[in-house]
Structures are given as structure tokens and as C-alpha cells.
Protein backbone atom coordinates (compact mmCIF):
# COMPACT_ATOMS: atom_id res chain seq x y z
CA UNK A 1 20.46 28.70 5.95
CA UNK A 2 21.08 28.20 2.36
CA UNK A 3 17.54 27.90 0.10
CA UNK A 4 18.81 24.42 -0.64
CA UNK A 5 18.59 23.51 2.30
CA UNK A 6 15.49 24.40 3.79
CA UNK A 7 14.14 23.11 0.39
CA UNK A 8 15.99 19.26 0.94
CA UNK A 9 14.83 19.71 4.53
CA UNK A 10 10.93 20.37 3.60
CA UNK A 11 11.39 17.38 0.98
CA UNK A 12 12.06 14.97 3.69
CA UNK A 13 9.48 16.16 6.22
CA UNK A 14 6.80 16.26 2.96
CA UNK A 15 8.33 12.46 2.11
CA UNK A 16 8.21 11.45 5.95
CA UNK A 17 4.71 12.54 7.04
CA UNK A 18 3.27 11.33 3.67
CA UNK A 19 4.58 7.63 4.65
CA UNK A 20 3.14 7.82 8.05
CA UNK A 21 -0.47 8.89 6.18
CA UNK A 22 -0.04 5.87 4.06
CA UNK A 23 0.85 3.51 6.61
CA UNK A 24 -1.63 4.61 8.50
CA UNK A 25 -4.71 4.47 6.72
CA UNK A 26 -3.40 1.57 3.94
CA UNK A 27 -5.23 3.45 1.25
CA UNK A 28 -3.02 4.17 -1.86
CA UNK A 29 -5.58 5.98 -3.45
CA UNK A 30 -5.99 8.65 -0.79
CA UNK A 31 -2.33 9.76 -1.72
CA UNK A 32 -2.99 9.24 -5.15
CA UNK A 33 -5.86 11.96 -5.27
CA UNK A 34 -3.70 14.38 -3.54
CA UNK A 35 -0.45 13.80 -5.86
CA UNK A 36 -3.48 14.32 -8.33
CA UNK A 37 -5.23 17.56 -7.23
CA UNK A 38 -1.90 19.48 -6.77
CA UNK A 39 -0.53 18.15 -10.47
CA UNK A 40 -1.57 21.48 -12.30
CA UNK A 41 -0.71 23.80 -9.21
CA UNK A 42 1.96 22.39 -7.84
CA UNK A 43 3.79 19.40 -9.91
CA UNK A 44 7.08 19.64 -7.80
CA UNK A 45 5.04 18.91 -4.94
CA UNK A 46 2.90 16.01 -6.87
CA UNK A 47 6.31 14.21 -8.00
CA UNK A 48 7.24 14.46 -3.69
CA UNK A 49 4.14 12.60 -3.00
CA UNK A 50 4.08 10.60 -5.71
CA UNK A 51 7.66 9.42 -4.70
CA UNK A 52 6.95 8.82 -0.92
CA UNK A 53 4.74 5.84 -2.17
CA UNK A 54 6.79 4.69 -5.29
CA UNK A 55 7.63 1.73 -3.22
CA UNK A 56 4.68 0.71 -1.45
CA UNK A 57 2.75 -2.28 -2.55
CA UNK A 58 0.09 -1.24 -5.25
CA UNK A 59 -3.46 -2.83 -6.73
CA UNK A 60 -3.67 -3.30 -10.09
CA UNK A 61 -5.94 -0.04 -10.80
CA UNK A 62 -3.24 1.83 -8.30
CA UNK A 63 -0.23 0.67 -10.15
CA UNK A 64 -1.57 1.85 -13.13
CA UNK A 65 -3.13 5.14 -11.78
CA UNK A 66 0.44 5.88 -10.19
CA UNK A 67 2.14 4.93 -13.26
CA UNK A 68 0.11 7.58 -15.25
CA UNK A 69 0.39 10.14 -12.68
CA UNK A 70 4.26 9.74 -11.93
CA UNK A 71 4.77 9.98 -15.47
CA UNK A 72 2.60 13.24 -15.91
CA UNK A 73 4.72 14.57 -13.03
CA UNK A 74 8.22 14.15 -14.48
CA UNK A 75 6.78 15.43 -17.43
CA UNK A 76 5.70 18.95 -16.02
CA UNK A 77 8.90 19.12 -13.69
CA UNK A 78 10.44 18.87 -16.96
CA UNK A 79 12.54 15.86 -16.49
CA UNK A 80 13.80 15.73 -19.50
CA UNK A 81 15.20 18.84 -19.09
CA UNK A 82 18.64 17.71 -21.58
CA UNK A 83 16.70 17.65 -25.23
CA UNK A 84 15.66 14.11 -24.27
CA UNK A 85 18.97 12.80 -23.88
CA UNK A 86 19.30 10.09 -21.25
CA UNK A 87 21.80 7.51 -19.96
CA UNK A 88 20.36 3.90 -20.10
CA UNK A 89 20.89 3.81 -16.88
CA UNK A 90 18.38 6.66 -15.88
CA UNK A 91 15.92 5.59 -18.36
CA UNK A 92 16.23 1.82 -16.62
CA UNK A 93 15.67 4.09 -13.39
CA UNK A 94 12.32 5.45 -14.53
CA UNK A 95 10.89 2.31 -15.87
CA UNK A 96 11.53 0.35 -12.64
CA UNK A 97 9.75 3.25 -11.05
CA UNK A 98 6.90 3.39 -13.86
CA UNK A 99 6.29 -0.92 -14.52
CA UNK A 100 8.53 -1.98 -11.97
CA UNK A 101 11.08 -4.55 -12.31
CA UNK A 102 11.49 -5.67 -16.21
């Protein structure tokens, strides 16, 4: 099977069984500490967790905590990987994810 693959595959089963933590236990911040202790190790693997919960309702302090952290994560997965250049669209994308809806 093509690396691609297996990679998309491993995505979805990180994406899948990090939802079923969170809806299990409720806590936010639990997922939040572990998108937080991989960040310098692992930041591909920080932005998966920290996008299996991008939707789920936050607290004030999580909202902000996640904000911080998905930010630091694009940053090291080198999101801006085009010299900064960015449709409006995209960067529309990434605020709605950061500070939700404007």
C-alpha cells in the first residue's frame, strides 16, 4: 500500500479514537495536555489531536488554551509553508478554527 495511504488511514484511526476519549470522559483538557506534551516531539501528531476536538464545545480557559496550542501547531508543521502567502479564504479557515465564527 502506498505511504499515503497508510498515513491518511492512521490519521483517521488517531482522529476517531481521540473523539471516543473525549466523548467519553467530557474533559477537554485531558486532550489538551496530550496535543501539548507531544508539541516539541511530535507536532504532526499534536495538530491530529488538536483537530479531532476543533469542534467540540470549549470553556473559556479551553478555548483559549486550544487556540494557543492549535496555533503553535500549524506553526511548527510549517503551515505557512508558501512565504506567507494565503488565499482569504484559508486565512478565514484558520480563524474560524482559532476564535471561531467572526
Amino acid at each position: 500500500m502506498h505511504s499515503w495511504v497508510m498515513n491518511f488511514i492512521t490519521r483517521i484511526i488517531v482522529c476517531v479514537l481521540l473523539l471516543a476519549v473525549a466523548g467519553c470522559s467530557g474533559n477537554v483538557g485531558d486532550i489538551l495536555d496530550r496535543a501539548e506534551s507531544s508539541m516539541a516531539d511530535n507536532p504532526a501528531l499534536s495538530l491530529q489531536i488538536l483537530d479531532s476536538v476543533k469542534n467540540v464545545s470549549k470553556s473559556g480557559e479551553d478555548a483559549a488554551r486550544f487556540a494557543l496550542l492549535y496555533s503553535q501547531a500549524l506553526d511548527k508543521n510549517c503551515f505557512v509553508e508558501s512565504g506567507g502567502s494565503r488565499s482569504p479564504k484559508e486565512i478565514e479557515d484558520v480563524s474560524q478554527i482559532l476564535f471561531g465564527k467572526l
